[in-house]
N, C-alpha and C. Protein backbone atom coordinates (compact mmCIF):
# COMPACT_ATOMS: atom_id res chain seq x y z
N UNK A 1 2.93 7.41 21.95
CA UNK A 1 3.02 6.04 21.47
C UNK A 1 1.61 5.47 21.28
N UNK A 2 1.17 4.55 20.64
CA UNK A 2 0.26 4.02 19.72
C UNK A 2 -0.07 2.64 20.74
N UNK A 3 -1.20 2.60 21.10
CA UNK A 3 -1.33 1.21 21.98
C UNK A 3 -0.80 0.03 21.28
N UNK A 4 -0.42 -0.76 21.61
CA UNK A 4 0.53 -2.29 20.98
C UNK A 4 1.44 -1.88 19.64
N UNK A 5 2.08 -0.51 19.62
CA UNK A 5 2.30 0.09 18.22
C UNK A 5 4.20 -0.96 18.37
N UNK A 6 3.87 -1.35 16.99
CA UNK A 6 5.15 -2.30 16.38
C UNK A 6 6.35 -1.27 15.43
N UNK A 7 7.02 -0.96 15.97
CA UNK A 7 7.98 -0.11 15.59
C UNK A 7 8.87 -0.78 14.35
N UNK A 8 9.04 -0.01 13.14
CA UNK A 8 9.91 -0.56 12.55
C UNK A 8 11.03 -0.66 12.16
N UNK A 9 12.06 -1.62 12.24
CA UNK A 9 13.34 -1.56 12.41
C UNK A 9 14.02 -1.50 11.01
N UNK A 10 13.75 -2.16 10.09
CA UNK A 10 14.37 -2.21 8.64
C UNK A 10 12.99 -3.03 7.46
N UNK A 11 13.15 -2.37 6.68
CA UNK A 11 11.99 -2.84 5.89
C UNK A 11 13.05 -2.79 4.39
N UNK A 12 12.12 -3.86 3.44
CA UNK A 12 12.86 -4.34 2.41
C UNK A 12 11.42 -5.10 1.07
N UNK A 13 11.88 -3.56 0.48
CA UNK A 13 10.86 -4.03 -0.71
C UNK A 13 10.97 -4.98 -1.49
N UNK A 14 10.83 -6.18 -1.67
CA UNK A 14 10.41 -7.14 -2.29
C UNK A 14 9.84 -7.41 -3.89
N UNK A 15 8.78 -6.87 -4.28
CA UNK A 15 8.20 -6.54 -5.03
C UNK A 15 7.00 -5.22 -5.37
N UNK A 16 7.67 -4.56 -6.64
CA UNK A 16 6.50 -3.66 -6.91
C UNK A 16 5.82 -4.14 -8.48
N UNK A 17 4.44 -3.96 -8.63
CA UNK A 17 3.51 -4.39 -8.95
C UNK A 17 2.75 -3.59 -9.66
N UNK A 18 1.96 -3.69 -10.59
CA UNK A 18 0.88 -2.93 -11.11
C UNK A 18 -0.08 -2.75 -10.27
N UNK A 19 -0.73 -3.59 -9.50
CA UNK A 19 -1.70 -3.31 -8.18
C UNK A 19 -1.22 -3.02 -7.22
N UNK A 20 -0.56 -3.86 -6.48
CA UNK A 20 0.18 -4.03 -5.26
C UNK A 20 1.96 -4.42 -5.33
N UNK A 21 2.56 -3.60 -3.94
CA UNK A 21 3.93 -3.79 -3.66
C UNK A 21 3.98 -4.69 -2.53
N UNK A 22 4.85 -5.37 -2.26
CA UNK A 22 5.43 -6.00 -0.77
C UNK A 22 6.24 -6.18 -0.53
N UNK A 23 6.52 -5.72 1.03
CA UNK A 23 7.43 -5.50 1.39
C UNK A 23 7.53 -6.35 2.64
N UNK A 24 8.56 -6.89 3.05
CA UNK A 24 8.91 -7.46 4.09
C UNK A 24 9.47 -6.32 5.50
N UNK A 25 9.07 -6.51 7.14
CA UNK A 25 9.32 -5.20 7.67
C UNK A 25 10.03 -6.03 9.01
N UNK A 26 10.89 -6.11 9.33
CA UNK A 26 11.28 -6.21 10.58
C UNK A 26 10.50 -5.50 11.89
N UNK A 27 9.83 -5.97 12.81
CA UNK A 27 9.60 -4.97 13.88
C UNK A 27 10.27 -5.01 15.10
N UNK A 28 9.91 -3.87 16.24
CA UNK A 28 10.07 -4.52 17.09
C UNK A 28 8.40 -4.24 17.99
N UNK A 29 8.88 -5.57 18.91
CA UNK A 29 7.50 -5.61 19.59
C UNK A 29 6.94 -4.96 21.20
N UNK A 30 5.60 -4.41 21.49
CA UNK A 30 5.65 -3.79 22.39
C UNK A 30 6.53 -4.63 23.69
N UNK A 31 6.93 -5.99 23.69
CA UNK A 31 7.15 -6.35 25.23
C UNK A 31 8.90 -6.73 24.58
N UNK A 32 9.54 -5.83 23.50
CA UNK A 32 10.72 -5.70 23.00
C UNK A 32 11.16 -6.68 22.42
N UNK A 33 10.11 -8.06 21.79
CA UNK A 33 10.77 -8.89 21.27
C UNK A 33 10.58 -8.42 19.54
N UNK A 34 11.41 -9.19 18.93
CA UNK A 34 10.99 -8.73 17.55
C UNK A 34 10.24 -9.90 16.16
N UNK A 35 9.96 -9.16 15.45
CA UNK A 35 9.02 -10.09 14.72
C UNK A 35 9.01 -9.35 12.88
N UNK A 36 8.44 -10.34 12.45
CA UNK A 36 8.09 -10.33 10.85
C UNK A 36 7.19 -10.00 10.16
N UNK A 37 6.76 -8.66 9.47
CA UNK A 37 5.86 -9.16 9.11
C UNK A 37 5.84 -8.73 7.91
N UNK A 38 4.88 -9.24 7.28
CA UNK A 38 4.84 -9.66 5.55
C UNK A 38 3.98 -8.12 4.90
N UNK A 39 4.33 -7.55 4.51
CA UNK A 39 2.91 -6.42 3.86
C UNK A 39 2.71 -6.02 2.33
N UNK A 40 1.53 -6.17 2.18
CA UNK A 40 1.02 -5.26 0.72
C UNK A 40 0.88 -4.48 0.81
N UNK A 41 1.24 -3.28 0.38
CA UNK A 41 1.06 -2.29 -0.20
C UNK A 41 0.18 -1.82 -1.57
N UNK A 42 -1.10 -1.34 -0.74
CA UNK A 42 -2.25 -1.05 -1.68
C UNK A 42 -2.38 0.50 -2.05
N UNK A 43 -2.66 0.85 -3.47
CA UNK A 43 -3.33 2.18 -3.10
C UNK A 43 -4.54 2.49 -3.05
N UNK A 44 -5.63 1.61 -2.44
CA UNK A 44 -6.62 1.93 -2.50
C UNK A 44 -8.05 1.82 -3.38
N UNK A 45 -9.12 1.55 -3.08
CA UNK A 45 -10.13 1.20 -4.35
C UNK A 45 -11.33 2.19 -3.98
N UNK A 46 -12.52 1.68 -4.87
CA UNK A 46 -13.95 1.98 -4.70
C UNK A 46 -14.25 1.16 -5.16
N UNK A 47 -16.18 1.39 -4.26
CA UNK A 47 -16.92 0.34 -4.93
C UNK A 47 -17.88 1.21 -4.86
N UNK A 48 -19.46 1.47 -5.81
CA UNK A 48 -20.26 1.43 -5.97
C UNK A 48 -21.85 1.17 -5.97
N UNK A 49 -22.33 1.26 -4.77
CA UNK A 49 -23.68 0.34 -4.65
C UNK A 49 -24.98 1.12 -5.99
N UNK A 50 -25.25 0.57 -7.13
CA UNK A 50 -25.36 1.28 -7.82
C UNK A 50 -27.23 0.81 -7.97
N UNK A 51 -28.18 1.24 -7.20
CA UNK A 51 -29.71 0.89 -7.70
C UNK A 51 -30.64 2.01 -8.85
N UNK A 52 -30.87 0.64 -9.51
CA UNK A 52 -31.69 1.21 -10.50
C UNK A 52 -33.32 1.83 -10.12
N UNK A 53 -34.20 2.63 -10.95
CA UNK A 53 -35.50 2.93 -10.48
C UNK A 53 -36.05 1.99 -10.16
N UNK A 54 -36.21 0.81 -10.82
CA UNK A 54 -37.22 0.06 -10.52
C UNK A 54 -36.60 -0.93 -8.92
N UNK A 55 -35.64 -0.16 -8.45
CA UNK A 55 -34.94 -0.98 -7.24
C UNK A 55 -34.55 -2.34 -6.94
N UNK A 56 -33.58 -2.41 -8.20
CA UNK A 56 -32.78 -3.48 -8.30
C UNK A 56 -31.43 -3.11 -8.15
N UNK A 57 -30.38 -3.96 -8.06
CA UNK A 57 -29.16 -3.20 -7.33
C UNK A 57 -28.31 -3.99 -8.61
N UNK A 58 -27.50 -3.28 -9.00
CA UNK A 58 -26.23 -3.78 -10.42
C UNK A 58 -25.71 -4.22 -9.84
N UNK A 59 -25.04 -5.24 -9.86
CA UNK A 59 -23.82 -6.01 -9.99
C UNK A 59 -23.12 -6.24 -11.05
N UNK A 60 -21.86 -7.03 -11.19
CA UNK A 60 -20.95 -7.03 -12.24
C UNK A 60 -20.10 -9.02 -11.48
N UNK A 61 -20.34 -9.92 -12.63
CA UNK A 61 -19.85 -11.38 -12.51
C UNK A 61 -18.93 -10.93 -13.07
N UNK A 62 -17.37 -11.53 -12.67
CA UNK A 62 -16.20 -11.80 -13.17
C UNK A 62 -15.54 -12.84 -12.53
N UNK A 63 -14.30 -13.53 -13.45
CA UNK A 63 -13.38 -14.38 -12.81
C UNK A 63 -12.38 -13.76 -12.05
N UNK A 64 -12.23 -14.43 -10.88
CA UNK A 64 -11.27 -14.14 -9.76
C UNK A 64 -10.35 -14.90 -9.90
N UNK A 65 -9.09 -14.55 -10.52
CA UNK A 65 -8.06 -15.75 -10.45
C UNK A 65 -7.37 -16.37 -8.85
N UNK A 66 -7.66 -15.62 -8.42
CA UNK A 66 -6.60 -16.01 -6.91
C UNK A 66 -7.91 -16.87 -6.78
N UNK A 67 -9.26 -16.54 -6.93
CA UNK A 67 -10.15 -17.95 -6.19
C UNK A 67 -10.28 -18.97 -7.40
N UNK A 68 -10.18 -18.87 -8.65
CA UNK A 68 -10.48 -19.92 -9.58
C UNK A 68 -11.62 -20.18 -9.49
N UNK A 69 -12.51 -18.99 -9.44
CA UNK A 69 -14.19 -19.06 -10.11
C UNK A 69 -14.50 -17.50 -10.02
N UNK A 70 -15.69 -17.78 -10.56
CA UNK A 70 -16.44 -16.15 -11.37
C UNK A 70 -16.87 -15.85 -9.38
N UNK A 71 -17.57 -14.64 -9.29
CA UNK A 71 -17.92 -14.16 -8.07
C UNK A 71 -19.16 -13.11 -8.31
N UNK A 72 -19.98 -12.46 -8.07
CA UNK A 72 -21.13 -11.84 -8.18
C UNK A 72 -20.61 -10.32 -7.63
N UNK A 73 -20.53 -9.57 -7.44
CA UNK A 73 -20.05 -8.02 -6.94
C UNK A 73 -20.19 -7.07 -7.08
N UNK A 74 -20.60 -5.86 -6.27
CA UNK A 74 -20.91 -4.43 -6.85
C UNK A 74 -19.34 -3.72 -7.58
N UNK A 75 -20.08 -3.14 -8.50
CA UNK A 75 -19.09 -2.55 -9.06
C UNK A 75 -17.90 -1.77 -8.36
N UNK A 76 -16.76 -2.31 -8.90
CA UNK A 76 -15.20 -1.57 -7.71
C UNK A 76 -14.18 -1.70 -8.36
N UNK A 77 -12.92 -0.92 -8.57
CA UNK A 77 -12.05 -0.88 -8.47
C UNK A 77 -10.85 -0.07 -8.05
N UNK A 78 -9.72 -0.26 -8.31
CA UNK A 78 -8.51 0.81 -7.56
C UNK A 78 -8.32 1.86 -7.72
N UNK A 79 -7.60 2.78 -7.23
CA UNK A 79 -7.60 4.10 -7.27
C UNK A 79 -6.37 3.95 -8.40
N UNK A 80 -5.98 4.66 -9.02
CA UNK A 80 -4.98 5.18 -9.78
C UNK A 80 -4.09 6.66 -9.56
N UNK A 81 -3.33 5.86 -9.27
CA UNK A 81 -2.29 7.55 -9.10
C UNK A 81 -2.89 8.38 -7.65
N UNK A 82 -3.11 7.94 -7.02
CA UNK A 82 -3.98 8.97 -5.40
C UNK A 82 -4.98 9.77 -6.37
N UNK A 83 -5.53 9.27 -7.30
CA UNK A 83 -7.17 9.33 -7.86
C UNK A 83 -7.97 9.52 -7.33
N UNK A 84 -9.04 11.07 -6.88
CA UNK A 84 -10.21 11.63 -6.31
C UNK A 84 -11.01 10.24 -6.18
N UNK A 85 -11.47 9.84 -4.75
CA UNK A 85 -12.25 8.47 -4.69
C UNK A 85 -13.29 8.52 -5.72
N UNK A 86 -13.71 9.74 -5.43
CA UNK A 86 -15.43 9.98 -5.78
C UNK A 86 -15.13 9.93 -7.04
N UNK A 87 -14.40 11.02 -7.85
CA UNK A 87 -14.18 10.54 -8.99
C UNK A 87 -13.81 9.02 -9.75
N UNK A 88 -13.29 8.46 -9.18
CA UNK A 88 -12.46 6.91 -9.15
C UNK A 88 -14.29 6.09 -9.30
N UNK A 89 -15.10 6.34 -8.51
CA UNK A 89 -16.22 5.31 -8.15
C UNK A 89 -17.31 5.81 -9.46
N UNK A 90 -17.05 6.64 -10.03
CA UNK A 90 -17.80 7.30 -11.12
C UNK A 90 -17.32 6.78 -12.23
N UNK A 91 -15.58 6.66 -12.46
CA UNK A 91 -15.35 6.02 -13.64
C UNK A 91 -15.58 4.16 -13.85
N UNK A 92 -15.19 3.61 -12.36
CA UNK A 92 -15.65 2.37 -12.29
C UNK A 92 -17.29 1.90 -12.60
N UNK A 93 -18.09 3.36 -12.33
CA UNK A 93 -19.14 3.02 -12.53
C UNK A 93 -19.36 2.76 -14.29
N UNK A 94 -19.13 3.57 -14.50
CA UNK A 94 -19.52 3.67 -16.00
C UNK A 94 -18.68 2.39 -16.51
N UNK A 95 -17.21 2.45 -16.31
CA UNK A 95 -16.76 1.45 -17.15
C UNK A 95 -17.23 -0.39 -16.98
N UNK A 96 -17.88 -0.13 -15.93
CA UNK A 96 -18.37 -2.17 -15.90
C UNK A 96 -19.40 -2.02 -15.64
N UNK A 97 -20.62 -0.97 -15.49
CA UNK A 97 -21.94 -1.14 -15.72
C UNK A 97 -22.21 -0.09 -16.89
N UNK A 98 -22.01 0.40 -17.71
CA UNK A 98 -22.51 1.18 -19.00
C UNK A 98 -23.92 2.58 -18.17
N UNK A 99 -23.40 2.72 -16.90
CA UNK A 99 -24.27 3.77 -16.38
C UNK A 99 -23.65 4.75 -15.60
N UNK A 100 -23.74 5.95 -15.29
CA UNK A 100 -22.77 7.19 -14.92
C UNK A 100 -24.08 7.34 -13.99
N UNK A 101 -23.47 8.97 -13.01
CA UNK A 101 -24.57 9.13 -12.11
C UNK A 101 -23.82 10.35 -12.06
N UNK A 102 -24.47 11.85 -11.35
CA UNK A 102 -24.53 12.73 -10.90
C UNK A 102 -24.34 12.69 -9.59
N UNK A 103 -24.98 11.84 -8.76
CA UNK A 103 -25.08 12.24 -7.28
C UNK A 103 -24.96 10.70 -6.55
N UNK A 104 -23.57 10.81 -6.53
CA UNK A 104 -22.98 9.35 -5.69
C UNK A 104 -22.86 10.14 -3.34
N UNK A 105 -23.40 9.26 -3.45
CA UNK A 105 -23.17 9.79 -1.93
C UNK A 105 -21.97 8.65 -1.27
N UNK A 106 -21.42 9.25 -0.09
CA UNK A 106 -20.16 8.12 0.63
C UNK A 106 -21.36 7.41 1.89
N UNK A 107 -20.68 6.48 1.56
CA UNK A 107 -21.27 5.67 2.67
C UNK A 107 -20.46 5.27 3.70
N UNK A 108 -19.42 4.57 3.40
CA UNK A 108 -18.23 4.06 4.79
C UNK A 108 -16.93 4.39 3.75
N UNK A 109 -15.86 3.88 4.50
CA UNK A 109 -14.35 3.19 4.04
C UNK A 109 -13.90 2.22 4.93
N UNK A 110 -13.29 1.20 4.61
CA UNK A 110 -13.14 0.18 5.34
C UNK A 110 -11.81 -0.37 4.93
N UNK A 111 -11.12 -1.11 5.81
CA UNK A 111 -9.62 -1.70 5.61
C UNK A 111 -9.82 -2.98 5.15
N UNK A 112 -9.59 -3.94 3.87
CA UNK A 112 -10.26 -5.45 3.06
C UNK A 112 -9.50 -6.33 3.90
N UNK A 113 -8.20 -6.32 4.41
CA UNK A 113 -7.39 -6.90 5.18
C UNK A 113 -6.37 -6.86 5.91
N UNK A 114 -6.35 -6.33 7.24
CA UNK A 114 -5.89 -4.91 7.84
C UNK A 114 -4.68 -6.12 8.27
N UNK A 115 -4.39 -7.40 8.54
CA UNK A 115 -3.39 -8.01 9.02
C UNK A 115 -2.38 -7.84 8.37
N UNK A 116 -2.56 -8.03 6.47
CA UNK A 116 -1.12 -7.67 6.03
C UNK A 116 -1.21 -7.04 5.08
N UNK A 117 -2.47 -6.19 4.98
CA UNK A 117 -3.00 -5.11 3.97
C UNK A 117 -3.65 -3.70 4.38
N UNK A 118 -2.72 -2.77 3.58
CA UNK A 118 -3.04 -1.19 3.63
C UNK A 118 -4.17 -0.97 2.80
N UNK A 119 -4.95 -1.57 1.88
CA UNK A 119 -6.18 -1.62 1.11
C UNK A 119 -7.30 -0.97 2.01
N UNK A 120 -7.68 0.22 1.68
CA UNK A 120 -8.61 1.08 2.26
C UNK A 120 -9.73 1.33 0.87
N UNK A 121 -10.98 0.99 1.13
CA UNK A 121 -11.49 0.94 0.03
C UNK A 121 -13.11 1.83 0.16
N UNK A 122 -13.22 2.65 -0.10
CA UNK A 122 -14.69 3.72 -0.18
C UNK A 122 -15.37 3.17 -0.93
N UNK A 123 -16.64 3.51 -0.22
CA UNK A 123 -18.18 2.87 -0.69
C UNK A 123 -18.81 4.17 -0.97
N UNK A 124 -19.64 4.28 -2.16
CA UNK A 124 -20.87 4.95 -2.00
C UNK A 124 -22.06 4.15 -2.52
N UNK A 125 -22.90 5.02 -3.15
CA UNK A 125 -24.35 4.63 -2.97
C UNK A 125 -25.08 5.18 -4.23
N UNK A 126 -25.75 5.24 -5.26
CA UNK A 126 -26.65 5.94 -6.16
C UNK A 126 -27.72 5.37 -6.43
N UNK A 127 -28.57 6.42 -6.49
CA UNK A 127 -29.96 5.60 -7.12
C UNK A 127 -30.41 6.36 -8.19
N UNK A 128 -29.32 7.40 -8.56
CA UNK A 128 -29.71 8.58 -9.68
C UNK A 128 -29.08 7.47 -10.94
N UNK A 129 -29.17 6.83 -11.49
CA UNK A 129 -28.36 6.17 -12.70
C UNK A 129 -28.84 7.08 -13.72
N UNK A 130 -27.93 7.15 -14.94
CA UNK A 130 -28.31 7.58 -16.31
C UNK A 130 -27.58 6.20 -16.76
N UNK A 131 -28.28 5.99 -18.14
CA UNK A 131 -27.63 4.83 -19.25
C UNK A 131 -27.07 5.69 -20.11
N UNK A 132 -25.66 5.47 -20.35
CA UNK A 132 -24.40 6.00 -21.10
C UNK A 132 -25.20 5.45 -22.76
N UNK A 133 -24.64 6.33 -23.60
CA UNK A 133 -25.10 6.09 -25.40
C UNK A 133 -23.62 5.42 -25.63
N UNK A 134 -22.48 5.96 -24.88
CA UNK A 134 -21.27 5.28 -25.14
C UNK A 134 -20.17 5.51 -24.29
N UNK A 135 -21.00 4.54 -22.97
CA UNK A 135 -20.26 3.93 -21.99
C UNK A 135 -18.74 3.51 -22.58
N UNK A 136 -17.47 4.15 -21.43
CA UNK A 136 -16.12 3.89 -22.03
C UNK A 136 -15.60 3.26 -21.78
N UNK A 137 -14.93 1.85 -22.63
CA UNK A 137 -14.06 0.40 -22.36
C UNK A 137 -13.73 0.51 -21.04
N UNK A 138 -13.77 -0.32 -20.46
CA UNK A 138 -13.29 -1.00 -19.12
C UNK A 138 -11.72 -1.43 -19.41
N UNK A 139 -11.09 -1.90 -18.48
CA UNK A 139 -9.59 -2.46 -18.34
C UNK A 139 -10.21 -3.40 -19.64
N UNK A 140 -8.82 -3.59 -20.45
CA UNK A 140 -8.81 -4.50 -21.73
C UNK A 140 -8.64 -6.13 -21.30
N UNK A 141 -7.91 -6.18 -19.63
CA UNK A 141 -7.91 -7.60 -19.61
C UNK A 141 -9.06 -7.68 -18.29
N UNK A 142 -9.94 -7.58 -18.34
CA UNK A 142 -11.15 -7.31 -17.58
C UNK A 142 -12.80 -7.60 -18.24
N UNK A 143 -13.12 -8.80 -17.37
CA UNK A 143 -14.60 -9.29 -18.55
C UNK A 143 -15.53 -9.63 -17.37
N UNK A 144 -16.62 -8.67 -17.57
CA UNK A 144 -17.43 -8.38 -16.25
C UNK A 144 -18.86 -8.86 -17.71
N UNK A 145 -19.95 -9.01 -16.94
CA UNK A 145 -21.37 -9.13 -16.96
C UNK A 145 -22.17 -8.54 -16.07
N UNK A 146 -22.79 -7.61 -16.11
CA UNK A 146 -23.75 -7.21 -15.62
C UNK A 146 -25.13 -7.50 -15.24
N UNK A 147 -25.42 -7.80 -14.06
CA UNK A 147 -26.39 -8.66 -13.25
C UNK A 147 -27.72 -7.59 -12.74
N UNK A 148 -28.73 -7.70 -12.81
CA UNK A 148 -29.84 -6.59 -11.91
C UNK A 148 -30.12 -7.70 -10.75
N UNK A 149 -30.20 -7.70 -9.65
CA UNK A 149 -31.05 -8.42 -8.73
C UNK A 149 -31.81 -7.60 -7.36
N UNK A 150 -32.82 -7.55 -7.14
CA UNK A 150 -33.64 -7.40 -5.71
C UNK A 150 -32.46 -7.58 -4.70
N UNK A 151 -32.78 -6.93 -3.58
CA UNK A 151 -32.32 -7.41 -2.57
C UNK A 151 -32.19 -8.39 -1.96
N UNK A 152 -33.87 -9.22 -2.25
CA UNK A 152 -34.39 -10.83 -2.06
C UNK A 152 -33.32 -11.50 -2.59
N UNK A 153 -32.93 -11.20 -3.85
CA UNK A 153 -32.14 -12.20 -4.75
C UNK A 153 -31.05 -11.98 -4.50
N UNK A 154 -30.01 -11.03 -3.89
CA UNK A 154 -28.95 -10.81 -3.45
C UNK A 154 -28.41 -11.58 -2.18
N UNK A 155 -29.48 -11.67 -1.31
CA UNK A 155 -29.25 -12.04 -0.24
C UNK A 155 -29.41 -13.45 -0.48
N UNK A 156 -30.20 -14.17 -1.38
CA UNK A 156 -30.06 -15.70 -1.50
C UNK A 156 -28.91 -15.94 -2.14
N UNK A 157 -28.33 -14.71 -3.74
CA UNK A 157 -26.70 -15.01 -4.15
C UNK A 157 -25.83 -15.44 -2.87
N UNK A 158 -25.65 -14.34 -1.77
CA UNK A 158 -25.22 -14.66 -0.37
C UNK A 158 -25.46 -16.16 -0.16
N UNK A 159 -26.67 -16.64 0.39
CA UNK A 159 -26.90 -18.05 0.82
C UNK A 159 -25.69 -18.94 -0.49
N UNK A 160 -26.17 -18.81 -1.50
CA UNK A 160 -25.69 -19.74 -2.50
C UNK A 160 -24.48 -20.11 -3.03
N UNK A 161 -23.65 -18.91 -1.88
CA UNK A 161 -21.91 -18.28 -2.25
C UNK A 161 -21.50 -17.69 -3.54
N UNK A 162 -22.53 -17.24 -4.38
CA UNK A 162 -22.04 -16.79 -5.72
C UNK A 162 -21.69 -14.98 -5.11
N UNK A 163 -22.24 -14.52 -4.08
CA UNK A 163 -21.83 -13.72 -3.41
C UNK A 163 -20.97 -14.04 -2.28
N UNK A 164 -19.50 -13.46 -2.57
CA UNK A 164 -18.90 -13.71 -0.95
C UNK A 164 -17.66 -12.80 -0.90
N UNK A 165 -17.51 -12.10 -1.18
CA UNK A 165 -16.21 -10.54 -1.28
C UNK A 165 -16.88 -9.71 0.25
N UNK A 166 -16.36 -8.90 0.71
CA UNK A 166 -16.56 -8.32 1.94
C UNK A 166 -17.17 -6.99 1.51
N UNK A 167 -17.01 -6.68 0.63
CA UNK A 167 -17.41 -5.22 0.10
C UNK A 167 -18.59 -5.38 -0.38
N UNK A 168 -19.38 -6.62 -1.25
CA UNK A 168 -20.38 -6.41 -1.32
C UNK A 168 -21.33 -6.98 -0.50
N UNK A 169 -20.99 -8.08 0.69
CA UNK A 169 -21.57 -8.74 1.50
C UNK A 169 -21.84 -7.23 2.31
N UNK A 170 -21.22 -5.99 2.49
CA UNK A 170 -21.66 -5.46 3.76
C UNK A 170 -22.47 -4.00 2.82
N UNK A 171 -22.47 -4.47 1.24
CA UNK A 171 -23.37 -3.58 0.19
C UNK A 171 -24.85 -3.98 0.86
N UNK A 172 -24.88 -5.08 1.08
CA UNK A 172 -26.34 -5.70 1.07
C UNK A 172 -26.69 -5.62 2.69
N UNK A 173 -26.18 -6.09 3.58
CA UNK A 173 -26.42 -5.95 4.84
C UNK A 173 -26.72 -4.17 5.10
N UNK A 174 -26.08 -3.26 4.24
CA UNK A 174 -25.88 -2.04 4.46
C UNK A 174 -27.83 -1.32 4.18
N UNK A 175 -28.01 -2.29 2.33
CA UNK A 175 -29.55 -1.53 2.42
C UNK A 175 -30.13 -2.06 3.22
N UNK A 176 -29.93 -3.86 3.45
CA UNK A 176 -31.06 -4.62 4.79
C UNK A 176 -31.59 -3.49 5.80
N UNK A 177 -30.12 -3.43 6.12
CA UNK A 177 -30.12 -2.49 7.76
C UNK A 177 -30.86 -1.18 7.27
N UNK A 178 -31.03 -0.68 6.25
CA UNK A 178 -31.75 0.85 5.96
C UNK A 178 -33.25 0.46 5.59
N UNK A 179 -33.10 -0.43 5.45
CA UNK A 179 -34.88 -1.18 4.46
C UNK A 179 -34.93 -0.28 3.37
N UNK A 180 -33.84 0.18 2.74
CA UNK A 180 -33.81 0.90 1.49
C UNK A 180 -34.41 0.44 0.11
N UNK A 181 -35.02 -1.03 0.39
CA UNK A 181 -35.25 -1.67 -1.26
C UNK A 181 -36.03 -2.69 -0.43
């Protein structure tokens, strides 16, 4: 048995989704009472920490509808179909920064919101960039801009909240902590 592990009694899919499913799960609880809980069902993403030679780090601005404003972010998105990560973080690369790489290294994986989300999302790292002659369309309902900034300037995006997603807040704490840039 699983320390505080919540056993489940009947679960009831709700909705399935182009991104995400949810499902509602009956449990029961370690001291036998029972309880509710709400879940998404993710399959998973990447993100990209992608620095250029002259050691500036890409980002990609887009609108976030669930927040109702644009956001600053290293390049990421979902896995498709249980999609090779590494592969997955190579095509995200190219498709919202117009640059591919050879030699992506892993850095962590991390859970985005482990209370009512299975979203497990891999990080790597490149500093090998090539510029694509013909980088391939991104998602059609998907409108990114591509940002270069220092680390200096990343970490003030941070201060200024134009940075605030968890994946790239711990992109930047990640080179801080290496003094990589």
């Amino acid at each position: 048995m699983k320390k505080f592990e919540e056993k489940t009694i009947k679960s009831e899919k709700i909705f399935n989704g182009k991104v995400i499913n949810l499902q509602v799960d009956e449990v029961s609880l370690p001291n036998g009472k029972t309880s509710t809980r709400e879940l998404i069902k993710h399959p998973g993403a990447v993100a990209v920490i992608p620095i250029t030679k002259d050691n500036k780090i890409i980002f990609v601005e887009q609108y976030r509808k669930p927040l109702e404003k644009s956001l600053v972010e290293i390049p990421a998105g979902k896995l498709d179909n249980q999609e090779n990560p590494l592969a997955a973080a190579v095509r995200e690369l190219e498709e919202e920064t117009g640059y591919t790489t050879k030699d992506l290294s892993f850095v962590t994986s991390f859970y985005t919101s482990p209370g009512f989300a299975d979203e497990l999302i891999h990080i790597y790292v490149t500093n090998q960039l090539i510029k694509m002659d013909n980088p391939p369309n991104g998602d059609e309902d998907e409108f990114v801009e591509v940002i270069e900034l220092t680390l200096e300037e990343a970490k003030q995006y941070v201060i200024d909240e134009r940075i605030q997603d968890a994946k790239t807040n711990y992109a930047i704490l990640y080179l801080h902590a290496l003094g990589r840039l």
